[in-house]
Protein backbone atom coordinates (compact mmCIF):
# COMPACT_ATOMS: atom_id res chain seq x y z
CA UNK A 1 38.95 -183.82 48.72
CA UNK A 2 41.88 -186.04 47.84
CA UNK A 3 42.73 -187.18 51.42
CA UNK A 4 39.77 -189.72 51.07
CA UNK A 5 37.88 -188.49 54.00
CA UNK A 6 34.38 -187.46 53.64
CA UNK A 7 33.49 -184.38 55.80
CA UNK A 8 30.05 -184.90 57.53
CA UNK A 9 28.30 -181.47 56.87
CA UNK A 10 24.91 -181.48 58.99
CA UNK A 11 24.81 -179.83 62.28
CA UNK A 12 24.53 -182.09 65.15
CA UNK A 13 26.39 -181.26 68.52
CA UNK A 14 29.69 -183.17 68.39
CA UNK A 15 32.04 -183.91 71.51
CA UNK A 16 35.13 -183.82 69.29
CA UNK A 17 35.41 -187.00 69.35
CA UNK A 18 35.05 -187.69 73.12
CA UNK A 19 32.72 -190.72 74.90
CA UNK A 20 30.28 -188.95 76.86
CA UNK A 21 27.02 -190.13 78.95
CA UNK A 22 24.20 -189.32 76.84
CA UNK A 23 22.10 -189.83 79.52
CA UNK A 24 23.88 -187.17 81.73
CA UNK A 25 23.16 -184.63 78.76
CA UNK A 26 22.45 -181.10 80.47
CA UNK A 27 20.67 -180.68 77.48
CA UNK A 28 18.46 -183.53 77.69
CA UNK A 29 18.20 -182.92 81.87
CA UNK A 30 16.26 -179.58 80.93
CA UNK A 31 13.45 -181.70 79.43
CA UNK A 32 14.62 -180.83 75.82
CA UNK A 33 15.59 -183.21 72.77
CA UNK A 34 17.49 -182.58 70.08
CA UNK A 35 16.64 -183.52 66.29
CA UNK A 36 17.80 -182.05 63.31
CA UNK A 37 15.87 -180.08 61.03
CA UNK A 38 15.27 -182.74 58.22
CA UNK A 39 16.55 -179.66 55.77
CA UNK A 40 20.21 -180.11 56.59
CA UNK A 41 20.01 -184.39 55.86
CA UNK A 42 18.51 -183.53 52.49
CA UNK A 43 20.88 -184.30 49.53
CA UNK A 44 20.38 -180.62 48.20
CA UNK A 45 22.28 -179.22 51.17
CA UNK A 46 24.80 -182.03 51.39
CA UNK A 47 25.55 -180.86 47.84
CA UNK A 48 25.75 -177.14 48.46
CA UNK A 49 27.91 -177.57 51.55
CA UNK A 50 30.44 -179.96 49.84
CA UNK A 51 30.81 -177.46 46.64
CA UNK A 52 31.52 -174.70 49.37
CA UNK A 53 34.25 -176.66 50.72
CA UNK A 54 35.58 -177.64 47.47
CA UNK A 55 35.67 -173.70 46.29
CA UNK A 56 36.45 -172.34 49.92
CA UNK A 57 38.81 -174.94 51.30
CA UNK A 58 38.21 -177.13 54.67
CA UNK A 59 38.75 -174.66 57.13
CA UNK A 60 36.83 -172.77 59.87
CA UNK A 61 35.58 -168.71 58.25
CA UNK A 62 34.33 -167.24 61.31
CA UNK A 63 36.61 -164.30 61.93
CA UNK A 64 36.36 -164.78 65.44
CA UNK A 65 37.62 -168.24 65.58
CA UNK A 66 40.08 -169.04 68.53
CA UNK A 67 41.64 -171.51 66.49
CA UNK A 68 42.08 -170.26 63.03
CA UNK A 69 43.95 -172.25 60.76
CA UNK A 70 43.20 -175.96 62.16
CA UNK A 71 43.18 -178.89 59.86
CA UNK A 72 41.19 -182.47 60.19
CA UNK A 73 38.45 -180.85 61.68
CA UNK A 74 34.47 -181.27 61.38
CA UNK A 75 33.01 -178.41 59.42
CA UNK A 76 29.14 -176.90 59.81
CA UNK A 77 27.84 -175.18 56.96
CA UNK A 78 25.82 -172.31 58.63
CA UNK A 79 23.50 -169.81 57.76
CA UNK A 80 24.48 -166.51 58.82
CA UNK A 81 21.09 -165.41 58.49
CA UNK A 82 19.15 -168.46 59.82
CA UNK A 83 16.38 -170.41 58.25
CA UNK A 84 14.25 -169.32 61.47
CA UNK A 85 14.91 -165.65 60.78
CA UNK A 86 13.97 -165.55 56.98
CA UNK A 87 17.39 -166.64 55.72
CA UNK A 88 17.97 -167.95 52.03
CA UNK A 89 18.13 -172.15 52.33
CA UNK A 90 20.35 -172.77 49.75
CA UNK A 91 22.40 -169.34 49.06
CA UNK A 92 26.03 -170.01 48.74
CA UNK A 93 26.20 -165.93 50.20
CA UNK A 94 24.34 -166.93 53.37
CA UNK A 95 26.28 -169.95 54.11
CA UNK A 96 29.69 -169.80 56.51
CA UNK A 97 32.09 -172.83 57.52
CA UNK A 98 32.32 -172.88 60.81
CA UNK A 99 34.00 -175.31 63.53
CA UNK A 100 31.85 -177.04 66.31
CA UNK A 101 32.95 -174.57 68.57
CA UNK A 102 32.53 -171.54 66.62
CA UNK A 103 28.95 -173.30 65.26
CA UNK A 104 27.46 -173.48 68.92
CA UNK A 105 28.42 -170.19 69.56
CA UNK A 106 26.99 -168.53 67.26
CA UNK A 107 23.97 -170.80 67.45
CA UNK A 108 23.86 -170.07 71.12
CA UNK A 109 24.20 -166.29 70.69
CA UNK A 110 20.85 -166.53 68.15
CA UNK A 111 18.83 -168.54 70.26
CA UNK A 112 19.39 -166.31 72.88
CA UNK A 113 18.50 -162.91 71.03
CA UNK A 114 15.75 -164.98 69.37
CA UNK A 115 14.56 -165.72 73.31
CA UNK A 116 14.75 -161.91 74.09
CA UNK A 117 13.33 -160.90 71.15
């Protein structure tokens, strides 16, 4: 990656940066915790996501991105078909690089059809 950054790759909510109250959390208020599926820690998807970036480029592939074009910024490797629905783990064709914001959007929008469902 030649700037000598490493990109973290695993998707846990991120504040861009900002201090926030943990505590205060709507998330956590609602009773629920948050923990990462122990899949996206594990070396093999570390790897995949990092040789994605090196053949893609750092940058945000979600067509409906507000921000298109940003630089410096955390990337999510995310299944467009999720693990939950029956997608391929560690398919380069079901993976997309996506921002925070367009990651929790989309994650949002399939836990809510998932809820309906």
């Amino acid at each position: 990656m030649g700037n000598g950054r490493q990109l973290e790759t695993y998707p846990v909510h991120s504040h861009a940066g900002q201090p926030h109250d943990r505590a205060r959390h709507p998330f956590r208020e609602a009773g629920h915790t948050k923990t990462a599926n122990p899949f996206y820690l594990s070396p093999e998807w570390r790897a995949l996501v990092a040789e994605i970036i090196r053949e893609r480029g750092a940058r945000c592939e979600d067509p409906a991105c507000r921000f298109p074009g940003r630089t410096g910024i955390r990337l999510f490797g995310d299944h467009i078909v999720e693990l939950a629905d029956g997608g391929a783990p560690l398919d380069k064709a079901n993976v997309m690089l996506r921002c925070g914001s367009c990651h929790t959007r989309k994650t949002n929008a399939e836990r809510a059809r998932r809820m309906r469902a």
